[in-house]
C-alpha atoms as a PDB file:
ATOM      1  CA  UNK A   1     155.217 140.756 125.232  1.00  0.00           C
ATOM      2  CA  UNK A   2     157.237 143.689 124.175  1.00  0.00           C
ATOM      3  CA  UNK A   3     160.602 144.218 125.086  1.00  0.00           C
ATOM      4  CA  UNK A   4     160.178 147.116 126.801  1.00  0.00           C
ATOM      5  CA  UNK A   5     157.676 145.110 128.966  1.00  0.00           C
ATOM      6  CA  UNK A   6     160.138 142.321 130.091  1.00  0.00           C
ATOM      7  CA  UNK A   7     162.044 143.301 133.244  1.00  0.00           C
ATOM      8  CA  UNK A   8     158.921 145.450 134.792  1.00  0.00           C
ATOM      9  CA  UNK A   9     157.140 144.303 138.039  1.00  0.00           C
ATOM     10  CA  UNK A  10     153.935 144.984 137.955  1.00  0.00           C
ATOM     11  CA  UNK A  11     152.139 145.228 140.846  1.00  0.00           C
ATOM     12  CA  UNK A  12     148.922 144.530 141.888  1.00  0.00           C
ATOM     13  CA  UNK A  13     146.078 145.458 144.381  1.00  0.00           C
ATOM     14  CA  UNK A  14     143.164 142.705 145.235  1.00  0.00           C
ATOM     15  CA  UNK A  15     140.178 143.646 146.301  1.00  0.00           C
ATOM     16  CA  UNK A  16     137.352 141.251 148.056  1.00  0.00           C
ATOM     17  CA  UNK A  17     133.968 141.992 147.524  1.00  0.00           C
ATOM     18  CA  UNK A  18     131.614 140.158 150.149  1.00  0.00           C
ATOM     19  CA  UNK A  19     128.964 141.189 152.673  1.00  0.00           C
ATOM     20  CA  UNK A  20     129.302 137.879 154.723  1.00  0.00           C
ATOM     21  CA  UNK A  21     132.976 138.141 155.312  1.00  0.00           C
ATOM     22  CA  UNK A  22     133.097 141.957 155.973  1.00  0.00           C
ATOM     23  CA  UNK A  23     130.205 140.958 158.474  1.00  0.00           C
ATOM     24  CA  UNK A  24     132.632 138.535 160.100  1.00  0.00           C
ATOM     25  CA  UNK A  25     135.961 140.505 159.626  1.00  0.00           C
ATOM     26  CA  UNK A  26     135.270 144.181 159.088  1.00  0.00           C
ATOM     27  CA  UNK A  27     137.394 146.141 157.037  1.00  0.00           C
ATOM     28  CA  UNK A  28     141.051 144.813 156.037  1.00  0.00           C
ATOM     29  CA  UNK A  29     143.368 146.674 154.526  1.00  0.00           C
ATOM     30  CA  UNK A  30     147.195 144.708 154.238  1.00  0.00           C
ATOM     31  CA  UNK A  31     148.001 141.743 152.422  1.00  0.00           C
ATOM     32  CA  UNK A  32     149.264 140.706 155.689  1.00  0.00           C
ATOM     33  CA  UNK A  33     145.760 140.877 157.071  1.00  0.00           C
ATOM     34  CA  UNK A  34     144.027 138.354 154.677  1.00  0.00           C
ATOM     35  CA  UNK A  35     141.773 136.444 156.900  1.00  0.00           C
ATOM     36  CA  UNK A  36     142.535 132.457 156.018  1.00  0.00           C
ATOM     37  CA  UNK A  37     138.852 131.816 154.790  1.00  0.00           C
ATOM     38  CA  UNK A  38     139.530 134.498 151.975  1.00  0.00           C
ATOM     39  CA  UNK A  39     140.751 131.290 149.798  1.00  0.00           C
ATOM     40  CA  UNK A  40     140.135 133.546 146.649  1.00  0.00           C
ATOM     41  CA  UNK A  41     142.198 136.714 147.723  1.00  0.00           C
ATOM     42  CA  UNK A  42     144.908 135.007 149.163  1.00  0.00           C
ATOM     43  CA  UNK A  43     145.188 133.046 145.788  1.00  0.00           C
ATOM     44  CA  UNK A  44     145.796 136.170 144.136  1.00  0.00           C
ATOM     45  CA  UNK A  45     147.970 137.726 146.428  1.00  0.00           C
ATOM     46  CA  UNK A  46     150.270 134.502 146.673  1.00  0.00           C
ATOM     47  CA  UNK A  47     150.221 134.204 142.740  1.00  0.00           C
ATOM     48  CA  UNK A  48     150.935 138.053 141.675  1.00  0.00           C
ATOM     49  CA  UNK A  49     152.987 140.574 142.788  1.00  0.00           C
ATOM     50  CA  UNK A  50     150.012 141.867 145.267  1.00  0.00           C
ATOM     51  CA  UNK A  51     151.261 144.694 146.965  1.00  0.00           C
ATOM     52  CA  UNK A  52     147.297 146.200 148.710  1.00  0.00           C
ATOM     53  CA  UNK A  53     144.958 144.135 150.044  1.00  0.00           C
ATOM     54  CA  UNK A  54     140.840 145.269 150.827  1.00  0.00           C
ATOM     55  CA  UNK A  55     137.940 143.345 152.409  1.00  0.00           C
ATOM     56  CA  UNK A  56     134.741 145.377 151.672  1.00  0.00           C
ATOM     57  CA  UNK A  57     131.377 144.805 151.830  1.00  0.00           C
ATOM     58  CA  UNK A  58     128.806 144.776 148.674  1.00  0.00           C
ATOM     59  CA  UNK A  59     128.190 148.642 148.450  1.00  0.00           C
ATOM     60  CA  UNK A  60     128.483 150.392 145.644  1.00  0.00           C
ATOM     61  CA  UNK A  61     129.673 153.410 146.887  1.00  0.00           C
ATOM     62  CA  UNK A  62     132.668 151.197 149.259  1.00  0.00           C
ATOM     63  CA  UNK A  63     133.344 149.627 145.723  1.00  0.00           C
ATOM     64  CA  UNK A  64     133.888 152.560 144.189  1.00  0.00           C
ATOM     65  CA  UNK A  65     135.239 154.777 146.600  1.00  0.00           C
ATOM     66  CA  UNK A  66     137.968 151.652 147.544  1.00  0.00           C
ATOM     67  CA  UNK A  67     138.686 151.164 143.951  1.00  0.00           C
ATOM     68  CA  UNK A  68     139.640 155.160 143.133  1.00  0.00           C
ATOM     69  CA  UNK A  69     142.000 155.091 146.088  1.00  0.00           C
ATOM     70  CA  UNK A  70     143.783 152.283 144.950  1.00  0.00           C
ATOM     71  CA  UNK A  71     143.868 153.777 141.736  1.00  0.00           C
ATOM     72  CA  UNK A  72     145.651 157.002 143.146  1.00  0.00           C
ATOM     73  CA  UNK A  73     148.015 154.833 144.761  1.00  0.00           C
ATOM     74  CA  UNK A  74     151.175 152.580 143.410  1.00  0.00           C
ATOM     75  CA  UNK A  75     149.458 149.601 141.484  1.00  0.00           C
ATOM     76  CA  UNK A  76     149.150 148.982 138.085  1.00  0.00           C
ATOM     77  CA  UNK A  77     146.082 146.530 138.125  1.00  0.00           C
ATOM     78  CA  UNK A  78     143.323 145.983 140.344  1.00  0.00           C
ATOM     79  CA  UNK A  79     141.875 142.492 140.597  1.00  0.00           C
ATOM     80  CA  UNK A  80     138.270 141.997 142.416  1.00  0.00           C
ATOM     81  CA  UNK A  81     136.924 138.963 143.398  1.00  0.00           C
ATOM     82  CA  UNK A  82     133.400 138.206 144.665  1.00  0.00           C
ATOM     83  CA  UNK A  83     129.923 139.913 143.595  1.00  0.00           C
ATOM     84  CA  UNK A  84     129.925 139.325 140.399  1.00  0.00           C
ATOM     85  CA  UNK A  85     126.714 137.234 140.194  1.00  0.00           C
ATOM     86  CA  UNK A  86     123.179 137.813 139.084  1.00  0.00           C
ATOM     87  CA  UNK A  87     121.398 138.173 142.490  1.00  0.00           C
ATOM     88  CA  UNK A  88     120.485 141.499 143.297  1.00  0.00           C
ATOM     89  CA  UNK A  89     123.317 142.441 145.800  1.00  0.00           C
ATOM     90  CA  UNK A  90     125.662 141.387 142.961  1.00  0.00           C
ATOM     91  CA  UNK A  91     126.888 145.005 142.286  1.00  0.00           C
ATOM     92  CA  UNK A  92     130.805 144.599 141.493  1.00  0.00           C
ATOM     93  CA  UNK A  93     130.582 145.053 137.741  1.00  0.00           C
ATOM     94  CA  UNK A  94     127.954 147.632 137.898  1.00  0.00           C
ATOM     95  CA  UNK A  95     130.042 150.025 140.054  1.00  0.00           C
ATOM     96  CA  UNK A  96     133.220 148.898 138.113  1.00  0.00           C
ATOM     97  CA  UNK A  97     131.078 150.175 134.909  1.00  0.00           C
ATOM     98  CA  UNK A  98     130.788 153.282 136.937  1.00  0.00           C
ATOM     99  CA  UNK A  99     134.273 154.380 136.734  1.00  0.00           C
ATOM    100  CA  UNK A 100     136.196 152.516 133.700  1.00  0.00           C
ATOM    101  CA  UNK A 101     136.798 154.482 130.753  1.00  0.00           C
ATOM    102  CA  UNK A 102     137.204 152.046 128.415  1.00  0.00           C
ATOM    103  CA  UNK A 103     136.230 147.874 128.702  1.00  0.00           C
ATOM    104  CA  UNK A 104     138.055 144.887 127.200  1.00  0.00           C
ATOM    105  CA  UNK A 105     135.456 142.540 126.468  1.00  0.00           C
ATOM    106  CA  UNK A 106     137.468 139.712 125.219  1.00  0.00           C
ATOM    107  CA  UNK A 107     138.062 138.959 128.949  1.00  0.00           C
ATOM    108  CA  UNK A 108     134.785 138.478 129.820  1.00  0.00           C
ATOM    109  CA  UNK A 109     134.136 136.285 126.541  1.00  0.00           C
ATOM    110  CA  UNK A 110     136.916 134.035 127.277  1.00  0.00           C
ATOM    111  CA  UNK A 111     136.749 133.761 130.651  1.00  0.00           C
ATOM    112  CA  UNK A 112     132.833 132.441 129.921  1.00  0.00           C
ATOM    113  CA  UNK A 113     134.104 130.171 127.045  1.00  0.00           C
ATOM    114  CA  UNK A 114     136.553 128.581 129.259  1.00  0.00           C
ATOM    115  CA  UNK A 115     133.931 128.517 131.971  1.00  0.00           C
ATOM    116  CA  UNK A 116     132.043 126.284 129.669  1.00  0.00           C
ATOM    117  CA  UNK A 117     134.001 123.962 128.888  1.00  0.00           C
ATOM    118  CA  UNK A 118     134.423 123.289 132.546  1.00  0.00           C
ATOM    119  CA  UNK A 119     130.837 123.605 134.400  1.00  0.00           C
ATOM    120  CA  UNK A 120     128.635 123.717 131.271  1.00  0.00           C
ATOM    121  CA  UNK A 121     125.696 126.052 131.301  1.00  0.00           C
ATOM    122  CA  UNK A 122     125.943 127.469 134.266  1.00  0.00           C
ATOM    123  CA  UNK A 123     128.595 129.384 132.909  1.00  0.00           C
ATOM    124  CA  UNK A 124     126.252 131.687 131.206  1.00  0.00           C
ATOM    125  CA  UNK A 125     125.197 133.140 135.303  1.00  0.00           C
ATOM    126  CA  UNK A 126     129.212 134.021 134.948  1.00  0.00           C
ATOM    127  CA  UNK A 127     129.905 138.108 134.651  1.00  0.00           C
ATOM    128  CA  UNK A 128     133.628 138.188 134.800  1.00  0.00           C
ATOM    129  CA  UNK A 129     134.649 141.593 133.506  1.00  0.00           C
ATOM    130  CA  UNK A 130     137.712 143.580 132.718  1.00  0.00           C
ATOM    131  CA  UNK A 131     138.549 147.544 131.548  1.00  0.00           C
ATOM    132  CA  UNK A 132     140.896 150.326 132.248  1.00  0.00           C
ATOM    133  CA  UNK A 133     140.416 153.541 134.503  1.00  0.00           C
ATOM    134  CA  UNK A 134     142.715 156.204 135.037  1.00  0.00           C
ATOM    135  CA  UNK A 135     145.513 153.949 133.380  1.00  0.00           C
ATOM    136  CA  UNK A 136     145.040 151.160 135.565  1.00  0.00           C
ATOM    137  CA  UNK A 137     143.725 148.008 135.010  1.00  0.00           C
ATOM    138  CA  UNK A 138     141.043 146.260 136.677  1.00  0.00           C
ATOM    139  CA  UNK A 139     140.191 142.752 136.502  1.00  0.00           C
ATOM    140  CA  UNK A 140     136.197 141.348 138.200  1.00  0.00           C
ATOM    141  CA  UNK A 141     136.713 137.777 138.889  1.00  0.00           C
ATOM    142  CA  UNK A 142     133.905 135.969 140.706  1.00  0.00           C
ATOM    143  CA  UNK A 143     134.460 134.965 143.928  1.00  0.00           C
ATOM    144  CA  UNK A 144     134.875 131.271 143.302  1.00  0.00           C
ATOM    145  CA  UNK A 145     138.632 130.164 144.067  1.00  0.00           C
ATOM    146  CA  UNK A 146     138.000 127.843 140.698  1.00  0.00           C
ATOM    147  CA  UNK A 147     136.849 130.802 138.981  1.00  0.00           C
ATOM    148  CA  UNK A 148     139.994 132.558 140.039  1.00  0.00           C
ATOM    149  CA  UNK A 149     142.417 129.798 139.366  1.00  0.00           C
ATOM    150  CA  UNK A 150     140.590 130.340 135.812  1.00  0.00           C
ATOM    151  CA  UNK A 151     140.983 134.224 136.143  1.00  0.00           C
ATOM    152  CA  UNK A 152     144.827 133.203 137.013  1.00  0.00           C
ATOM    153  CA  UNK A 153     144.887 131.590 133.785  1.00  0.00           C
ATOM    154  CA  UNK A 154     143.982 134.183 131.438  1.00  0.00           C
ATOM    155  CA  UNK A 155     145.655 136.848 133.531  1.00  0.00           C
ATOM    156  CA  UNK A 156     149.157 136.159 134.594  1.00  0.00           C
ATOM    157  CA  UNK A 157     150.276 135.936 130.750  1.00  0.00           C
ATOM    158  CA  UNK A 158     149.029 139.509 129.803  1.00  0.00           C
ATOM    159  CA  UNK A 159     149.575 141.627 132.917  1.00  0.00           C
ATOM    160  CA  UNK A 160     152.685 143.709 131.337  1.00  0.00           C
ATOM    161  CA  UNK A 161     151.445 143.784 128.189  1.00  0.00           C
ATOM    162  CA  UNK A 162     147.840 145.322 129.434  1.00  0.00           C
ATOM    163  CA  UNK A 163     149.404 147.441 131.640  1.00  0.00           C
ATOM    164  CA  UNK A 164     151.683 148.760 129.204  1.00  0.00           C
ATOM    165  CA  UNK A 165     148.904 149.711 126.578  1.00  0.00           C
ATOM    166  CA  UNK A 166     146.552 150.818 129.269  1.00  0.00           C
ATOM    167  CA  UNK A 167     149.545 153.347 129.939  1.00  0.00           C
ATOM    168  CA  UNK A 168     150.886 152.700 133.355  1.00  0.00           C
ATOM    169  CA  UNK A 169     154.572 150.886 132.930  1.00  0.00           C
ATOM    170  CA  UNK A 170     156.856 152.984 134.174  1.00  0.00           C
END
């Protein structure tokens, strides 16, 4: 970490991606709002500084169209969880693709290496994915709360420092 990077807050906006919860819950919006069985997002939002909360459904366009406003408003890194699989309504990554300008593919290579290690190889079905858009960073975790206790893992340590060379420290 750089010095400059030390005494900034970063804040973050978590985004869950799943059909059969939105069909259940609708849309949230409010980290106050995460519904209990949401084990993943509320993870996140209890282990970062998570300052917006969304519950969408797998749709590309929703995906997108929740991700740009979050990028237009105050959070430095976006974290999804869910759809990130192989079947075909797995679409997170594809419509992340869609609007990141440039990807960090160590993420993804790590986060499979360490997946691995744990679950064998299965972990070769895992697509966790990271990149930058607009100066924000955004972070695909599978839906899994293992998988994001291993997202946790790789993530926590770097947040200022990616934020800061994707551009958005303040």
């Amino acid at each position: 970490m750089h010095e400059h990077e030390a005494d900034v807050e970063v804040r973050v906006g978590v985004v869950t991606i799943s059909t059969s919860r939105w069909n259940r819950f609708g849309d949230i919006v409010g980290v106050e709002n995460i519904p209990d069985e949401d084990e993943s997002g509320k993870l996140l939002a209890e282990e970062l500084n998570c300052v917006e909360y969304r519950l969408i459904p797998d749709d590309r366009s929703r995906i997108i169209s929740t991700l740009m406003d979050l990028i237009h408003r105050d959070v430095d890194v976006i974290i999804t969880t869910g759809g990130t699989g192989i079947s075909p309504e797995d679409i997170t990554i594809e419509a992340v693709k869609m609007i990141v300008e440039k990807e960090m593919e160590g993420f993804g290579e790590i986060f499979r290496m360490l997946s691995y290690e744990e679950i064998g190889e299965s972990a070769i079905l895992t697509r966790a994915f990271a990149g930058v858009s607009h100066g924000k960073v955004i972070f695909c975790l599978p839906g899994s709360k293992k998988a994001v206790k291993l997202g946790l893992r790789l993530i926590k340590p770097l947040l200022r420092h990616a934020v800061s060379h994707a551009g958005g420290l303040r």
